[in-house]
N, C-alpha and C. Protein backbone atom coordinates (compact mmCIF):
# COMPACT_ATOMS: atom_id res chain seq x y z
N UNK A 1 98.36 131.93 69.23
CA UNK A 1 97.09 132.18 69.86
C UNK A 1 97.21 133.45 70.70
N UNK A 2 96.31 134.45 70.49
CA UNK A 2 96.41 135.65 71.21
C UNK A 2 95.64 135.08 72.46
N UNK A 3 95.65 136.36 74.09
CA UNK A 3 95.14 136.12 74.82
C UNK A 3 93.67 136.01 74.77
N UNK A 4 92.70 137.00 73.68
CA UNK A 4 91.42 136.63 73.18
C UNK A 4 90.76 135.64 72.76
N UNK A 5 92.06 135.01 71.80
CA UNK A 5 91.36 133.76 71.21
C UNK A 5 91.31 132.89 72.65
N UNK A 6 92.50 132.94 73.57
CA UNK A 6 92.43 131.74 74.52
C UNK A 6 91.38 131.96 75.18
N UNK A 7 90.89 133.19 75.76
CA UNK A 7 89.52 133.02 76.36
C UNK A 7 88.59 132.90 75.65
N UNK A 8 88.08 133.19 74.63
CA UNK A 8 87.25 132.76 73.77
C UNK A 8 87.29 130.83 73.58
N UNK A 9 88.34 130.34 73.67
CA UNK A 9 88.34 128.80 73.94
C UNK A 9 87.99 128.04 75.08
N UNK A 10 88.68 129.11 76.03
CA UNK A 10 88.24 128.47 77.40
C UNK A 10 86.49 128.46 77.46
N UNK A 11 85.78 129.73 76.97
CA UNK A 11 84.56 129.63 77.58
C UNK A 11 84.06 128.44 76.92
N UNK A 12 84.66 128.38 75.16
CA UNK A 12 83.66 127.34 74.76
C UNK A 12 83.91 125.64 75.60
N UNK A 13 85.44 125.70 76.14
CA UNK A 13 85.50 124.58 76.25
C UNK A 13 84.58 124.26 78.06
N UNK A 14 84.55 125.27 78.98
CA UNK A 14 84.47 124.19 79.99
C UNK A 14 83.12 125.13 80.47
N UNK A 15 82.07 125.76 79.06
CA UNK A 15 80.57 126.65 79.22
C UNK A 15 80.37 127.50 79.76
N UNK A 16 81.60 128.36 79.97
CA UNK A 16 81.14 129.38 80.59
C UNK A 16 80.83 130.66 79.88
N UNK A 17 80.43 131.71 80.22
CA UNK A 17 80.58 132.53 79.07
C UNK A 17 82.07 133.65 79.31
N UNK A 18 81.87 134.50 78.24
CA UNK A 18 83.12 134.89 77.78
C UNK A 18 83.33 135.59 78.64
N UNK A 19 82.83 136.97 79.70
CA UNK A 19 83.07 137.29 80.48
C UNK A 19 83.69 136.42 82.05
N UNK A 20 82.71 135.22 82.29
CA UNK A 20 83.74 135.01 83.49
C UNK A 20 85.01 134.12 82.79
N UNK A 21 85.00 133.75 81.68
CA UNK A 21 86.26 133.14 81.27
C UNK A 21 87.32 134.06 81.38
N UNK A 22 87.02 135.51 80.57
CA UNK A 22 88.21 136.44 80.81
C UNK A 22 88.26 136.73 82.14
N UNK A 23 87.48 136.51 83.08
CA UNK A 23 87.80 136.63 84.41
C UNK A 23 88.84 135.83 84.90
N UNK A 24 88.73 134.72 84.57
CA UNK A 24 89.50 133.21 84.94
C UNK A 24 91.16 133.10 84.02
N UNK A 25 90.79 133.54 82.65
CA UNK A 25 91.90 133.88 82.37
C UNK A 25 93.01 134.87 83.14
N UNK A 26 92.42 136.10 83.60
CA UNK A 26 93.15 137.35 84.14
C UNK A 26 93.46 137.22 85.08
N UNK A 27 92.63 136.28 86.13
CA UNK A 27 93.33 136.19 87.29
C UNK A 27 94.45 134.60 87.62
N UNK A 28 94.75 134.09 86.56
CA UNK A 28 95.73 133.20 86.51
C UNK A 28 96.28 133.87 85.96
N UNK A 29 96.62 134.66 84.95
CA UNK A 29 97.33 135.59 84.56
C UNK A 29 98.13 136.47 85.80
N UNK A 30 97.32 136.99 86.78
CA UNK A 30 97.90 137.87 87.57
C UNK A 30 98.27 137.02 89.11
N UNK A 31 97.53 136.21 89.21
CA UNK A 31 98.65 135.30 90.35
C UNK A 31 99.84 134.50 89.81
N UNK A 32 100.03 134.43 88.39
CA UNK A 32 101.64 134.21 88.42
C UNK A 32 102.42 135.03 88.14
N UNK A 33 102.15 136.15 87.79
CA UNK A 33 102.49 137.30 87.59
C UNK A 33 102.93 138.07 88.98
N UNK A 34 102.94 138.04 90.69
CA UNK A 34 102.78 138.33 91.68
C UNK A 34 103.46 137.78 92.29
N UNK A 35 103.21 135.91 91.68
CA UNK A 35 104.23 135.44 92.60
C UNK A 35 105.76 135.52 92.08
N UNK A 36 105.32 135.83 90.43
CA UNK A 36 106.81 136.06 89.83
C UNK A 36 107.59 137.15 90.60
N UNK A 37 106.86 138.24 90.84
CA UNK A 37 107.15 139.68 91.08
C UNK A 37 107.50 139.43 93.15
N UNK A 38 107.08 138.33 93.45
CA UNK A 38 107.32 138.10 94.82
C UNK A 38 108.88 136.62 95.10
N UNK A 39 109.22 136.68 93.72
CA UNK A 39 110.33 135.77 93.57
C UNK A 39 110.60 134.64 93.95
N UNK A 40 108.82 134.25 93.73
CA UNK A 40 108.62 132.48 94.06
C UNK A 40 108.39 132.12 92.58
N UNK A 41 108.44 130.70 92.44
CA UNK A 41 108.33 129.72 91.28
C UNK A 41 107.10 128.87 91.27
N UNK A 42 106.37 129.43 90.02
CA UNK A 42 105.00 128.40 89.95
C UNK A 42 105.56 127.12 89.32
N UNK A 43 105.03 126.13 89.20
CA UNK A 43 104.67 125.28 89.14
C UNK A 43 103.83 124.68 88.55
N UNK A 44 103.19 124.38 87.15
CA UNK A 44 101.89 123.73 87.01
C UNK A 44 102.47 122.29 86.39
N UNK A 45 102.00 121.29 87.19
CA UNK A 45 102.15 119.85 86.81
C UNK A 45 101.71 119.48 85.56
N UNK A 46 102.37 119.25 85.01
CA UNK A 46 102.33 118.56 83.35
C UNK A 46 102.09 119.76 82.26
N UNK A 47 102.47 121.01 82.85
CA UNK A 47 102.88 122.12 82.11
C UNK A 47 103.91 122.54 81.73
N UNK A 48 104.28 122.66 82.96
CA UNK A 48 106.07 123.41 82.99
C UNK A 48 105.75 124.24 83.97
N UNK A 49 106.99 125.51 84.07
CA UNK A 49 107.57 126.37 85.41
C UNK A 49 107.92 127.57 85.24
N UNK A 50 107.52 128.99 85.83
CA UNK A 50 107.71 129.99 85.56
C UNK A 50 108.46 130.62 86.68
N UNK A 51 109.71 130.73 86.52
CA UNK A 51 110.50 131.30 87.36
C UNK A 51 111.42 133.06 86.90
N UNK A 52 112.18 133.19 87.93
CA UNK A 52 112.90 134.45 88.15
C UNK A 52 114.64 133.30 87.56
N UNK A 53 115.10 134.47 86.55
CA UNK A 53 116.34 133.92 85.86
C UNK A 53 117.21 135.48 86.28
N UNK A 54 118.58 134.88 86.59
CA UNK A 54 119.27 136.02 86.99
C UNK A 54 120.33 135.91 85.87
N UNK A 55 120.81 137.07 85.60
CA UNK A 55 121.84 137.27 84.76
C UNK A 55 122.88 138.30 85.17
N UNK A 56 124.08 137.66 85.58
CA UNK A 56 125.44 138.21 85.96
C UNK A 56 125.73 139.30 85.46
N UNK A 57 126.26 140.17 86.07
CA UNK A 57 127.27 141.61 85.65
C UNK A 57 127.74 141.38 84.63
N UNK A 58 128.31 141.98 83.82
CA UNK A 58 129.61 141.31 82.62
C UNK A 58 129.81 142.53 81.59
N UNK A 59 130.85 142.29 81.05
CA UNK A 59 131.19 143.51 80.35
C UNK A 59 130.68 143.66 79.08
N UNK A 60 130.01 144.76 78.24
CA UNK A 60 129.99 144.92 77.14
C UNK A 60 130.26 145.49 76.12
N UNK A 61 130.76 145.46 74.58
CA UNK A 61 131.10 146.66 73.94
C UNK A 61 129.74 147.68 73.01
N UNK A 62 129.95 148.70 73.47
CA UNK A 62 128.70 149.52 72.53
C UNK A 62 128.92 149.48 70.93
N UNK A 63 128.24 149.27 69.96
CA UNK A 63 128.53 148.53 68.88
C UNK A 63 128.93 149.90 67.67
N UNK A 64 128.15 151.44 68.48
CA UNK A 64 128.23 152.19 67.70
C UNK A 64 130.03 152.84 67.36
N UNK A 65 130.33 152.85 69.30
CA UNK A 65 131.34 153.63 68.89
C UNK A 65 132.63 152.60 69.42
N UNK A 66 132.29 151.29 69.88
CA UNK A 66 133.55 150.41 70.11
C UNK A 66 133.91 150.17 71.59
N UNK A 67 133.19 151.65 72.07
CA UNK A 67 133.38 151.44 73.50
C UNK A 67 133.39 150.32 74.79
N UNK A 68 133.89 150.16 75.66
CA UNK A 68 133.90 148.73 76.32
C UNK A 68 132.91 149.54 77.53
N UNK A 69 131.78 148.43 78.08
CA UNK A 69 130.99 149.15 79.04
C UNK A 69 130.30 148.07 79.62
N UNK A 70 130.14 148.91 81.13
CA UNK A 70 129.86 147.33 81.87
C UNK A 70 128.22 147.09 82.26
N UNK A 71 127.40 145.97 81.77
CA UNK A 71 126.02 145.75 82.05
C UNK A 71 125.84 144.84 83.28
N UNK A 72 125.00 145.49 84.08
CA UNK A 72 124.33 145.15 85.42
C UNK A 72 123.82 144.11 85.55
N UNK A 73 123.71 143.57 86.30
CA UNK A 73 123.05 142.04 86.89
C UNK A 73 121.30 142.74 86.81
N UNK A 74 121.10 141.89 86.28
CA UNK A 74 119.08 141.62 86.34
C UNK A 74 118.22 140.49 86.38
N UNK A 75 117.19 140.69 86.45
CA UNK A 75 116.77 139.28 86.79
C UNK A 75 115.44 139.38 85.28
N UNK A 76 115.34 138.10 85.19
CA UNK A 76 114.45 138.15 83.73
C UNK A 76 113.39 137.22 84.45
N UNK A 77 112.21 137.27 83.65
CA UNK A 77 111.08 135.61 83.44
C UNK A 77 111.66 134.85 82.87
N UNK A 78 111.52 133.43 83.25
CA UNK A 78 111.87 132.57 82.33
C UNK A 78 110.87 131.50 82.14
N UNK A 79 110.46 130.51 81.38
CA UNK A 79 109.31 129.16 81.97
C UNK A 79 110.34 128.08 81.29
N UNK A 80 109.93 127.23 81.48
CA UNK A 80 110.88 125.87 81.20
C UNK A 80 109.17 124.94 81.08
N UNK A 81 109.71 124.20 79.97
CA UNK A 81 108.09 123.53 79.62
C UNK A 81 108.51 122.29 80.63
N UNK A 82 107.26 121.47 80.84
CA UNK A 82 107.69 120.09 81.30
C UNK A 82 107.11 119.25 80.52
N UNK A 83 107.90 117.71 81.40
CA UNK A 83 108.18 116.67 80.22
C UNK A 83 106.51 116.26 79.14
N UNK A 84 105.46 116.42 80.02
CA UNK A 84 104.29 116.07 79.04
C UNK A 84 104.26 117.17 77.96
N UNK A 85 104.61 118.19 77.83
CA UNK A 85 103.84 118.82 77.09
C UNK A 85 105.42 118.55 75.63
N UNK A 86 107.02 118.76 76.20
CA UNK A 86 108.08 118.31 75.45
C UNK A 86 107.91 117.30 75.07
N UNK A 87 107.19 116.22 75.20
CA UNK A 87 107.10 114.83 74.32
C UNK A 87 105.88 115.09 73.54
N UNK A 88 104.71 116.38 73.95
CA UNK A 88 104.03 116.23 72.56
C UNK A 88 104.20 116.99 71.39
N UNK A 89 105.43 117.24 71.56
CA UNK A 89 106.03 118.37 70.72
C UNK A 89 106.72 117.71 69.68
N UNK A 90 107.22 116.77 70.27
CA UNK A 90 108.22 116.07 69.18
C UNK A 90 107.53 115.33 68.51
């Protein structure tokens, strides 16, 4: 599902029209997006969790020429589903 089709669903589902839906879409879009970028963890109950994932220093080899070289600690997005939505999966 692209982000279009989802607003295009939302309006039909709860009547709104397509403009304030993409409104409603964009700005849940951009408050977890903010708080990601402010290195807090949302939360949506019976969704799952969108957090900040860190990944350690560690060494790597460059594949072209063999070289050994060392990659930096960064931090990624990550979400982790929760349990309602993992049991309707299976």
């Amino acid at each position: 599902m692209t982000k279009n089709e989802l607003i295009e669903k939302v309006a039909k589902k709860s009547s709104l029209t397509k403009r304030a839906a993409s409104d409603a879409v964009n700005a849940t879009f951009n408050l977890i997006k903010d708080s990601l970028v402010r290195g807090e963890k949302v939360v949506i109950t019976g969704f799952g969790t969108f957090l900040i994932r860190s990944r350690a220093a560690r060494r790597g080899r460059n594949p072209q020429t063999g070289e050994t070289i060392q990659i930096p600690n960064k931090k990624t997005p990550g979400f982790t589903a929760g349990k309602t939505i993992k049991r309707l999966i299976k």
